[in-house]
N, C-alpha and C. Protein backbone atom coordinates (compact mmCIF):
# COMPACT_ATOMS: atom_id res chain seq x y z
N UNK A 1 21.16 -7.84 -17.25
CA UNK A 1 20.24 -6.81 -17.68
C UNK A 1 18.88 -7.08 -17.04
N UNK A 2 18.20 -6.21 -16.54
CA UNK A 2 16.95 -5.95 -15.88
C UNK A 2 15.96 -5.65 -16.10
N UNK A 3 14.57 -6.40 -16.42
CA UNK A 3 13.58 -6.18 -17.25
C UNK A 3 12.35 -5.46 -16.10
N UNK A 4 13.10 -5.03 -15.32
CA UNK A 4 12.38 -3.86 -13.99
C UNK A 4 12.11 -2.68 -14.64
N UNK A 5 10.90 -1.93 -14.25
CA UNK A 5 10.49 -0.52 -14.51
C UNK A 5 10.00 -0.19 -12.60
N UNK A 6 10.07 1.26 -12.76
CA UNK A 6 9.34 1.59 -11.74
C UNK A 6 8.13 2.60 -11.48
N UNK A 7 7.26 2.34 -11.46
CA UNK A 7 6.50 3.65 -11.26
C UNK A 7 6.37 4.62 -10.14
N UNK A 8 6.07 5.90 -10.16
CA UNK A 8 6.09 6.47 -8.94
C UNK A 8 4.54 6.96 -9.08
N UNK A 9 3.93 6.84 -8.17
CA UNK A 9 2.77 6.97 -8.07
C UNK A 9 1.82 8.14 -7.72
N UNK A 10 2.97 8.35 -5.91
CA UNK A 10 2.23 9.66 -5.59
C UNK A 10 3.01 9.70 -4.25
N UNK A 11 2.79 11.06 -3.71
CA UNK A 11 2.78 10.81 -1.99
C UNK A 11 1.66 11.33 -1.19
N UNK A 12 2.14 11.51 -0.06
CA UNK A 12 0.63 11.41 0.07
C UNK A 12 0.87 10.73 1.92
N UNK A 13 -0.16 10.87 2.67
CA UNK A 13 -0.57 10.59 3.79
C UNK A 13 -1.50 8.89 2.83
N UNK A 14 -0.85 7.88 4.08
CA UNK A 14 -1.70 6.42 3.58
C UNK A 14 -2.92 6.28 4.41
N UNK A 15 -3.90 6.30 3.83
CA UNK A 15 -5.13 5.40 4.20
C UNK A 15 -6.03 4.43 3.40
N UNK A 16 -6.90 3.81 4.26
CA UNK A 16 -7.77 2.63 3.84
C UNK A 16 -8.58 3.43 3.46
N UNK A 17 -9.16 3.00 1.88
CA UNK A 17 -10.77 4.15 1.35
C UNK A 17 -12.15 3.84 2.36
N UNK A 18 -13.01 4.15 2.35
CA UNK A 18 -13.87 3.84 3.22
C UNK A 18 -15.20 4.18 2.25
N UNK A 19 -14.92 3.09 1.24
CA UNK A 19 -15.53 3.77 0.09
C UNK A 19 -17.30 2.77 0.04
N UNK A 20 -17.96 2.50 -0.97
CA UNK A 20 -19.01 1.84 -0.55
C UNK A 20 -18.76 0.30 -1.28
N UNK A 21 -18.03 0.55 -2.43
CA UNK A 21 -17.26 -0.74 -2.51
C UNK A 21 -16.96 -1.91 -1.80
N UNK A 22 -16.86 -2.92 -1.66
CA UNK A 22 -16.73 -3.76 -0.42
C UNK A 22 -14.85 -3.69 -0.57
N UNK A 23 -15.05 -4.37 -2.05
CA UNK A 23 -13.40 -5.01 -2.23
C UNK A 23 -12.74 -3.39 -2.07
N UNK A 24 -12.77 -2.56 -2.41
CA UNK A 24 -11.77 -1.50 -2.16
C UNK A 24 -11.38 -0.87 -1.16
N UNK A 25 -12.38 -1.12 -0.03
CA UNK A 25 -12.01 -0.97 1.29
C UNK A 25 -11.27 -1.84 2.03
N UNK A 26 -11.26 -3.07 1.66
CA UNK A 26 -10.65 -4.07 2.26
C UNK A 26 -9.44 -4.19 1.30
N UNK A 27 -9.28 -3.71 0.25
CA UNK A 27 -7.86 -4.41 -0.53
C UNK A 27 -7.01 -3.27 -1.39
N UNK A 28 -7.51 -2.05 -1.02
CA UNK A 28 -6.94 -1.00 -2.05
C UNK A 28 -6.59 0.01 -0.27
N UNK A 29 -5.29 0.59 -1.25
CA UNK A 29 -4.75 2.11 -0.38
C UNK A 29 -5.71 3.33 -0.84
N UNK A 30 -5.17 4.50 -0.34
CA UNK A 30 -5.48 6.04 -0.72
C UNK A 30 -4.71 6.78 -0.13
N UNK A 31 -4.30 7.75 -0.61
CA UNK A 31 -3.01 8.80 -0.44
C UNK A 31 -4.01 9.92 -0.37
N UNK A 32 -4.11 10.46 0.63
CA UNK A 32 -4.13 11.99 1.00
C UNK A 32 -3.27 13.31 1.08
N UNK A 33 -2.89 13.85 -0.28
CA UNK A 33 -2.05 15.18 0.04
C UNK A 33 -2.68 16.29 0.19
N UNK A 34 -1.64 17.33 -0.08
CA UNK A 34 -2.23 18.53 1.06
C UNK A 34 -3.24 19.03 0.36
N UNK A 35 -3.57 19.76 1.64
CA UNK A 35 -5.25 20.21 1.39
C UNK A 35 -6.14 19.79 1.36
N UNK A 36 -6.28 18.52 2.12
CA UNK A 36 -7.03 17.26 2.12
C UNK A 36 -7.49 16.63 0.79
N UNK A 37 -6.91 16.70 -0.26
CA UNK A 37 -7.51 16.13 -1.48
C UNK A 37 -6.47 14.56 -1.62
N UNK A 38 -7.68 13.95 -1.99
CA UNK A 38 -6.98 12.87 -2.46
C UNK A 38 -6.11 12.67 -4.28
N UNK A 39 -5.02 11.66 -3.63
CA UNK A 39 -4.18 11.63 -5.21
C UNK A 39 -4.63 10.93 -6.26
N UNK A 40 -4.81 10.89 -7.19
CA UNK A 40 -5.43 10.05 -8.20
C UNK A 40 -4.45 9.18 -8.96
N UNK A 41 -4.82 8.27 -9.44
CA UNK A 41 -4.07 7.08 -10.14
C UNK A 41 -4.27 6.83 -11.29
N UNK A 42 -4.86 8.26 -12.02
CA UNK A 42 -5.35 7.86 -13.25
C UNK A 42 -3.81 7.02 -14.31
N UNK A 43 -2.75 7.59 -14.04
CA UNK A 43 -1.29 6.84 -14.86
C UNK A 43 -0.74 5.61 -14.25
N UNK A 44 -1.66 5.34 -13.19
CA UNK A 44 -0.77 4.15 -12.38
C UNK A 44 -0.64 2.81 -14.04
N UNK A 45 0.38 1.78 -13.75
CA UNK A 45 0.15 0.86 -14.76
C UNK A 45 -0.81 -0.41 -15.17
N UNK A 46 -2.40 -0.24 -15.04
CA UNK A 46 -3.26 -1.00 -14.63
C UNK A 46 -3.14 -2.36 -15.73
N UNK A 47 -3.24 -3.57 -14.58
CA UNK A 47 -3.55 -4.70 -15.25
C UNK A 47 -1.70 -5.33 -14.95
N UNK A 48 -0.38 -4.53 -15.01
CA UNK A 48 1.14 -4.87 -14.94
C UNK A 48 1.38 -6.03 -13.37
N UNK A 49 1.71 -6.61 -13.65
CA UNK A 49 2.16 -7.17 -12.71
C UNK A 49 3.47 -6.18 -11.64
N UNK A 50 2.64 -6.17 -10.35
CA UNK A 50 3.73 -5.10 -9.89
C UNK A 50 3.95 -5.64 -8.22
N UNK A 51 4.89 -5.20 -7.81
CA UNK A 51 5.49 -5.32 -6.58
C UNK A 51 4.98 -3.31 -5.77
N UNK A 52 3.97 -3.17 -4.81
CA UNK A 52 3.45 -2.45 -4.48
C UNK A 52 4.36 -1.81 -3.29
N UNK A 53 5.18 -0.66 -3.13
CA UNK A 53 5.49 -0.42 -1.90
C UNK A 53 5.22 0.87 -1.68
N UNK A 54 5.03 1.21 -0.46
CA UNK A 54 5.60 2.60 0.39
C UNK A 54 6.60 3.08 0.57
N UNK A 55 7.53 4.05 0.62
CA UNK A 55 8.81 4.52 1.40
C UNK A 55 8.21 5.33 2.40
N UNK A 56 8.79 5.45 3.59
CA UNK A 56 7.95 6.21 4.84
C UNK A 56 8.54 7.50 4.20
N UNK A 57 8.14 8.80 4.41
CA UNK A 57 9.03 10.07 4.07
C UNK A 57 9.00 10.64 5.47
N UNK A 58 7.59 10.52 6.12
CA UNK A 58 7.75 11.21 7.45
C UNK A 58 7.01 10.41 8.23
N UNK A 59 7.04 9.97 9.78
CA UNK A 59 6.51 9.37 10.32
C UNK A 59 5.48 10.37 11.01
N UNK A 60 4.16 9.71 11.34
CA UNK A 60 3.28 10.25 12.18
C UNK A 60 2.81 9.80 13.31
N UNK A 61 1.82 10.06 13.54
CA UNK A 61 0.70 9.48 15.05
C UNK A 61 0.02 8.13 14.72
N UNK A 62 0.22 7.07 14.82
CA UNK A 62 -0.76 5.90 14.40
C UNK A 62 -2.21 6.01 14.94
N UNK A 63 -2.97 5.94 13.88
CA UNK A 63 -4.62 5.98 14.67
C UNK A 63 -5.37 5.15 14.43
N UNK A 64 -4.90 3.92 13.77
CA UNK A 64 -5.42 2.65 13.64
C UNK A 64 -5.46 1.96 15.10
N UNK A 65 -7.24 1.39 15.33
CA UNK A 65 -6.90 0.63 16.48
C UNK A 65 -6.48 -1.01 16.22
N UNK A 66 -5.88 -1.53 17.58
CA UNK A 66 -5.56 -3.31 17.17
C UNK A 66 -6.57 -3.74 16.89
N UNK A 67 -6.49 -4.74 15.99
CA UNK A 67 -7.39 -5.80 15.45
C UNK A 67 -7.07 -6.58 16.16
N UNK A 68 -7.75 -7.18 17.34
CA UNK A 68 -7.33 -8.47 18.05
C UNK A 68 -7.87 -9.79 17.40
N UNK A 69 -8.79 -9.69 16.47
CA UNK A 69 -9.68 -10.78 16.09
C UNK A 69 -8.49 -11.22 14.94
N UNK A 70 -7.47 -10.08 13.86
CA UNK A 70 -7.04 -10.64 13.22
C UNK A 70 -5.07 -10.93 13.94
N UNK A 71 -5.13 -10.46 14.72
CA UNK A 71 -3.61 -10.21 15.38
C UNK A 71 -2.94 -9.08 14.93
N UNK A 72 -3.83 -8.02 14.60
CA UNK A 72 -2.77 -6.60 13.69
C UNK A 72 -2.79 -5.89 14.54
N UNK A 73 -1.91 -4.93 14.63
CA UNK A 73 -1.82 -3.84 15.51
C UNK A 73 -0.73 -2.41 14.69
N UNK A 74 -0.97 -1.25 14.76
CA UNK A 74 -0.23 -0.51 14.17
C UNK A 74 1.20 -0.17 14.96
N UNK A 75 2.11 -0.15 13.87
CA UNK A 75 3.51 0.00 14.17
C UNK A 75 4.17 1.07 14.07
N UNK A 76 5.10 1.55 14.58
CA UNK A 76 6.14 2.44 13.87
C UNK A 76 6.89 2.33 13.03
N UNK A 77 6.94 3.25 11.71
CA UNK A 77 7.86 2.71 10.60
C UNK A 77 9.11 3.95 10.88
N UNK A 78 10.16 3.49 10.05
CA UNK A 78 11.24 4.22 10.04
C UNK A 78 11.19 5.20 8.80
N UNK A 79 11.90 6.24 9.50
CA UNK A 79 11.91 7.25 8.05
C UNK A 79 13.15 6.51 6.81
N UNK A 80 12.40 6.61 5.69
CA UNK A 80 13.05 5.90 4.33
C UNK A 80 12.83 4.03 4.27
N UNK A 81 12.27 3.92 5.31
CA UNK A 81 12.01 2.72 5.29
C UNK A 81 10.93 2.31 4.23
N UNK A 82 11.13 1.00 2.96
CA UNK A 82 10.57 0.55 2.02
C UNK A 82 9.65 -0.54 3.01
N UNK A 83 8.25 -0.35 2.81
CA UNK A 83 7.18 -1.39 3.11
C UNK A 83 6.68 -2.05 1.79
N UNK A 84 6.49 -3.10 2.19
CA UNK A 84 6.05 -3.74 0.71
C UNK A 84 4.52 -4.24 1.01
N UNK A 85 3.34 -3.60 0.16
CA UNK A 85 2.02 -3.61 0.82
C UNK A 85 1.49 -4.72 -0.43
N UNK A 86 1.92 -4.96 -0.97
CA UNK A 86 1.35 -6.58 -1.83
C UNK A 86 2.39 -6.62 -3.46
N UNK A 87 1.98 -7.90 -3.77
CA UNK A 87 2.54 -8.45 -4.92
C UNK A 87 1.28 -8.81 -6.27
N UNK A 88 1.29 -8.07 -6.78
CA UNK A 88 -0.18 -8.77 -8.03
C UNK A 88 -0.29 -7.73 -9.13
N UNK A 89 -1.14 -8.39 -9.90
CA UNK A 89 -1.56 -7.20 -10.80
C UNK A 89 -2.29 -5.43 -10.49
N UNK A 90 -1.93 -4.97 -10.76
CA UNK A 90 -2.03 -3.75 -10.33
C UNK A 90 -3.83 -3.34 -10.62
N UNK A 91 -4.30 -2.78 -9.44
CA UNK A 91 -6.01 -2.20 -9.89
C UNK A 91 -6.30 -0.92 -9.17
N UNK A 92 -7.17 0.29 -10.15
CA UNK A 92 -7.19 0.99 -9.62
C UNK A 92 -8.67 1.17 -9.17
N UNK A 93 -9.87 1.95 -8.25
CA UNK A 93 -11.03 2.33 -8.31
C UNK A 93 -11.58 3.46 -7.64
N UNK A 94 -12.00 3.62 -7.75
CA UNK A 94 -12.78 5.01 -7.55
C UNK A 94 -13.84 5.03 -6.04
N UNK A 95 -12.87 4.97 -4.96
CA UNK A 95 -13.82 4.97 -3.84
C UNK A 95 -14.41 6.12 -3.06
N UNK A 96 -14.15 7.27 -3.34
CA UNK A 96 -14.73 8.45 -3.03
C UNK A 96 -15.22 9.19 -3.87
N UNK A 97 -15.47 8.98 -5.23
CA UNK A 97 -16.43 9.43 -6.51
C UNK A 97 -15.42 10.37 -7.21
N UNK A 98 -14.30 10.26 -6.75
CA UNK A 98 -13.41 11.65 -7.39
C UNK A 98 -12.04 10.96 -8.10
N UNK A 99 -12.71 10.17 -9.26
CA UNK A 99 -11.88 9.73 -9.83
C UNK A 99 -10.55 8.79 -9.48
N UNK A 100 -9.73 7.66 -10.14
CA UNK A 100 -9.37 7.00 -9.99
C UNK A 100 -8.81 7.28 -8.08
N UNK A 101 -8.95 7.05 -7.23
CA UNK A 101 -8.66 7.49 -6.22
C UNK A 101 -7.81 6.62 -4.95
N UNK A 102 -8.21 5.10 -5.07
CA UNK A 102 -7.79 3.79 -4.39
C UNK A 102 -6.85 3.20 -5.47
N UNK A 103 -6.02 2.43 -4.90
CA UNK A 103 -5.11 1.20 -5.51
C UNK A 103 -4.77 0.41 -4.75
N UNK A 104 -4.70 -0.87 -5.39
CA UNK A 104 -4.39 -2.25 -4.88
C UNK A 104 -3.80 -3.46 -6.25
N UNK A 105 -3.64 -4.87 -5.64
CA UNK A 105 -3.10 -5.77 -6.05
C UNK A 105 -3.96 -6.72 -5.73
N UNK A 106 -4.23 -7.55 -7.22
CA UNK A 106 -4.91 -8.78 -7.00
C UNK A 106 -3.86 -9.74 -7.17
N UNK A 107 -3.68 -10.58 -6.17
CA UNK A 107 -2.53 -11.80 -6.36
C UNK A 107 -3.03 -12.36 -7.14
N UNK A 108 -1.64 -12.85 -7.66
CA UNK A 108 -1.33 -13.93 -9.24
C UNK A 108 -1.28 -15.04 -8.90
N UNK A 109 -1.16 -15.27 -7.68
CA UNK A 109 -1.60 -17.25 -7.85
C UNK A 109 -2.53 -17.55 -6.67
N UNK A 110 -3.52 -18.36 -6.87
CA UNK A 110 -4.40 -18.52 -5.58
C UNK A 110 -5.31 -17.90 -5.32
N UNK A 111 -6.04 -16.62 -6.11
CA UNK A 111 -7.30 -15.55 -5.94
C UNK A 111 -8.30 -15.75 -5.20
N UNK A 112 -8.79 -17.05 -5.90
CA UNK A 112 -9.94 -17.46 -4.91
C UNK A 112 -9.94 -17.68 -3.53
N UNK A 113 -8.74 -18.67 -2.98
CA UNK A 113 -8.22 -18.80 -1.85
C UNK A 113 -7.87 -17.58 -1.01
N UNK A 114 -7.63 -16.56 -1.37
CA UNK A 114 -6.82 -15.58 -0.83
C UNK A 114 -7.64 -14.25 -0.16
N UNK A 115 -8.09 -14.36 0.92
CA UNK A 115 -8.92 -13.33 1.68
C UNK A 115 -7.95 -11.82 1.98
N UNK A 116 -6.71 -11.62 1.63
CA UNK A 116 -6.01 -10.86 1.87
C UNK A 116 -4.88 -10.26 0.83
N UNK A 117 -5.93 -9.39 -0.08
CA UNK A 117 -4.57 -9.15 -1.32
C UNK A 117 -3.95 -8.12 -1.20
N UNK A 118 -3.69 -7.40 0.21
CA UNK A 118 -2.69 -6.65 0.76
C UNK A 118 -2.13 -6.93 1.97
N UNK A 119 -0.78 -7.18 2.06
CA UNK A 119 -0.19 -7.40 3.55
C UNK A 119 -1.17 -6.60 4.28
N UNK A 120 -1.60 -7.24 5.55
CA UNK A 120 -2.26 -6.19 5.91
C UNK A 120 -0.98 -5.67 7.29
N UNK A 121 -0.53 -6.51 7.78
CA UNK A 121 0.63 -5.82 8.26
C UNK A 121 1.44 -4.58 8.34
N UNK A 122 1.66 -5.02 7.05
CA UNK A 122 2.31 -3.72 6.32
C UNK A 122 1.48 -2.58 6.09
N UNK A 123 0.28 -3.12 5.82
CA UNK A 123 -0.57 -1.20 5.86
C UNK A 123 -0.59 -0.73 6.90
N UNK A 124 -1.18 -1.63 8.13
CA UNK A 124 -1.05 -1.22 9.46
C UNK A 124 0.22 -0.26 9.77
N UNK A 125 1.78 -0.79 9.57
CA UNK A 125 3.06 -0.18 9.52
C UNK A 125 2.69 0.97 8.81
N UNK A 126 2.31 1.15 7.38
CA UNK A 126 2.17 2.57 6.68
C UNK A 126 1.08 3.63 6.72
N UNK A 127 0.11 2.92 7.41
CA UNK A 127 -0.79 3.61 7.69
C UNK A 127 -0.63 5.08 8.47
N UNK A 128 -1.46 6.03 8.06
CA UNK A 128 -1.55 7.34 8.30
C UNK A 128 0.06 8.11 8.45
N UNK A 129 1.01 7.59 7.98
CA UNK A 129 2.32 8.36 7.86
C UNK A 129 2.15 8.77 5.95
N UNK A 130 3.65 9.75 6.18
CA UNK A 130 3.57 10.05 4.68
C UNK A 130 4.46 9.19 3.90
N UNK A 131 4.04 8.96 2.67
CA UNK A 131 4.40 7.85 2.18
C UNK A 131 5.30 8.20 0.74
N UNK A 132 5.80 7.85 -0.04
CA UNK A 132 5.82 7.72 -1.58
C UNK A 132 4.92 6.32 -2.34
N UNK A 133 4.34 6.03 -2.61
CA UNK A 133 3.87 4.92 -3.34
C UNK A 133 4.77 5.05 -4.63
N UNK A 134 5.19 3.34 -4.80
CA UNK A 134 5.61 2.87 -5.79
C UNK A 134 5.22 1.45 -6.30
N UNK A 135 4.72 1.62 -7.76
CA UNK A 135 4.92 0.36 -8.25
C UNK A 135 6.19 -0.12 -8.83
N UNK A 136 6.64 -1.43 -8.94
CA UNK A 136 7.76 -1.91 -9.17
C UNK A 136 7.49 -3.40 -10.43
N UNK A 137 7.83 -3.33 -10.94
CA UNK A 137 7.59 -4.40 -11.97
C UNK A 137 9.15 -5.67 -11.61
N UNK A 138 9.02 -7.01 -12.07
CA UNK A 138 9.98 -7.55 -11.54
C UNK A 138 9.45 -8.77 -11.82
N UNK A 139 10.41 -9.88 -12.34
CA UNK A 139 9.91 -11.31 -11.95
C UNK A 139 9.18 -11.87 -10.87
N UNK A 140 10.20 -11.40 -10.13
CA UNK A 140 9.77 -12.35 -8.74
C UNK A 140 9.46 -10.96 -7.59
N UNK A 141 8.93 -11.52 -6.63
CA UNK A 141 8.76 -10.38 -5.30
C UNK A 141 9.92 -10.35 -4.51
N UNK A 142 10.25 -9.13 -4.10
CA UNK A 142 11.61 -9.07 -3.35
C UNK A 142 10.77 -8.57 -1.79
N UNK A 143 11.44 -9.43 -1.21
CA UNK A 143 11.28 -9.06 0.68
C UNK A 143 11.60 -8.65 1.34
N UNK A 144 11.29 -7.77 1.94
CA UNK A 144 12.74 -6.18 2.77
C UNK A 144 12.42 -7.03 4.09
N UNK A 145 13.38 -7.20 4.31
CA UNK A 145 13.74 -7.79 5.92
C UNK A 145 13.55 -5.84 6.56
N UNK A 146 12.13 -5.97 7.36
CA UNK A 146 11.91 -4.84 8.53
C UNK A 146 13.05 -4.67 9.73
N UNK A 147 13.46 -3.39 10.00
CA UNK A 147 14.27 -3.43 11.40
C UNK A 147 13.26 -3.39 12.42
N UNK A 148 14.31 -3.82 13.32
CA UNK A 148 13.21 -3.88 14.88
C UNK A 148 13.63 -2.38 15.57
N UNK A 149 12.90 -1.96 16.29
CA UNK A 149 13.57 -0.81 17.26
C UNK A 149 14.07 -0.89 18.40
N UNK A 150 14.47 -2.37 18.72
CA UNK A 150 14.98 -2.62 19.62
C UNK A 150 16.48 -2.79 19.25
N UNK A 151 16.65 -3.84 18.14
CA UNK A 151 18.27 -3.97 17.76
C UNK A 151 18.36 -3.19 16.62
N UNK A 152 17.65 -2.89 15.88
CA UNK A 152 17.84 -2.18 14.91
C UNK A 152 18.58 -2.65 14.02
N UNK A 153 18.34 -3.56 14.08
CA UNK A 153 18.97 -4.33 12.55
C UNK A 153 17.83 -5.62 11.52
């Protein structure tokens, strides 16, 4: 028996807020659906320990440039492909004044230490495609082994 819940969050086009916040630009998503409005998180499960992912629904144009200073570069994700964009307690904030609007994960062990409480990898991968956001509740973090597009496995 499985003491898992899941939330569904939103969908939505993924981006980084660009809000005036420091931490929410650097550690929280934002979903853009249509009509350019952003999705709100006022029901997300704040404070739950959650496993944070994306499902791609549609792939787009990547417009993130490489980060050479950190080694990131944006990827192509696969359609239905699950990204997993962090593991922590769930937080929501308000980076464009229009209500709960950003979400992220503060990791559960190591906070202080930890300059990075979202794969940033993985946003790079989900970035500006359309997404589903899901939170996932769970003991432990589960790890989706990514395909390559070369072997595809």
């Amino acid at each position: 028996m499985s003491d898992a819940q899941q939330y569904e969050l939103g969908e939505g086009v993924l981006h980084w807020p660009n809000g005036l916040v420091r931490y929410l630009s650097r550690n929280c998503v934002a979903l853009m659906s249509d009509g350019d409005s952003w999705v709100g998180f006022e029901d997300a499960p704040v404070g739950e320990v959650v496993r944070l992912t994306a499902r791609v629904v549609t792939v787009r144009e990547p417009i993130l440039a490489p980060d050479l200073s950190r080694n990131l570069a944006p990827s192509i994700p696969f359609v239905d492909e699950v990204i997993e964009l962090g593991y922590g307690a769930l937080f929501t904030g308000s980076a464009y004044g229009e209500g709960l609007t950003a979400i992220g994960v503060l990791p559960v062990t190591d906070v202080m230490a930890c300059d990075r409480w979202l794969d940033l990898d993985a946003v790079y991968r989900a970035h500006n495609h359309i997404v589903r956001l899901r939170a996932e509740t769970g003991r432990t973090p589960r790890f989706v082994r990514q395909r390559t597009p070369v072997s595809g496995s």
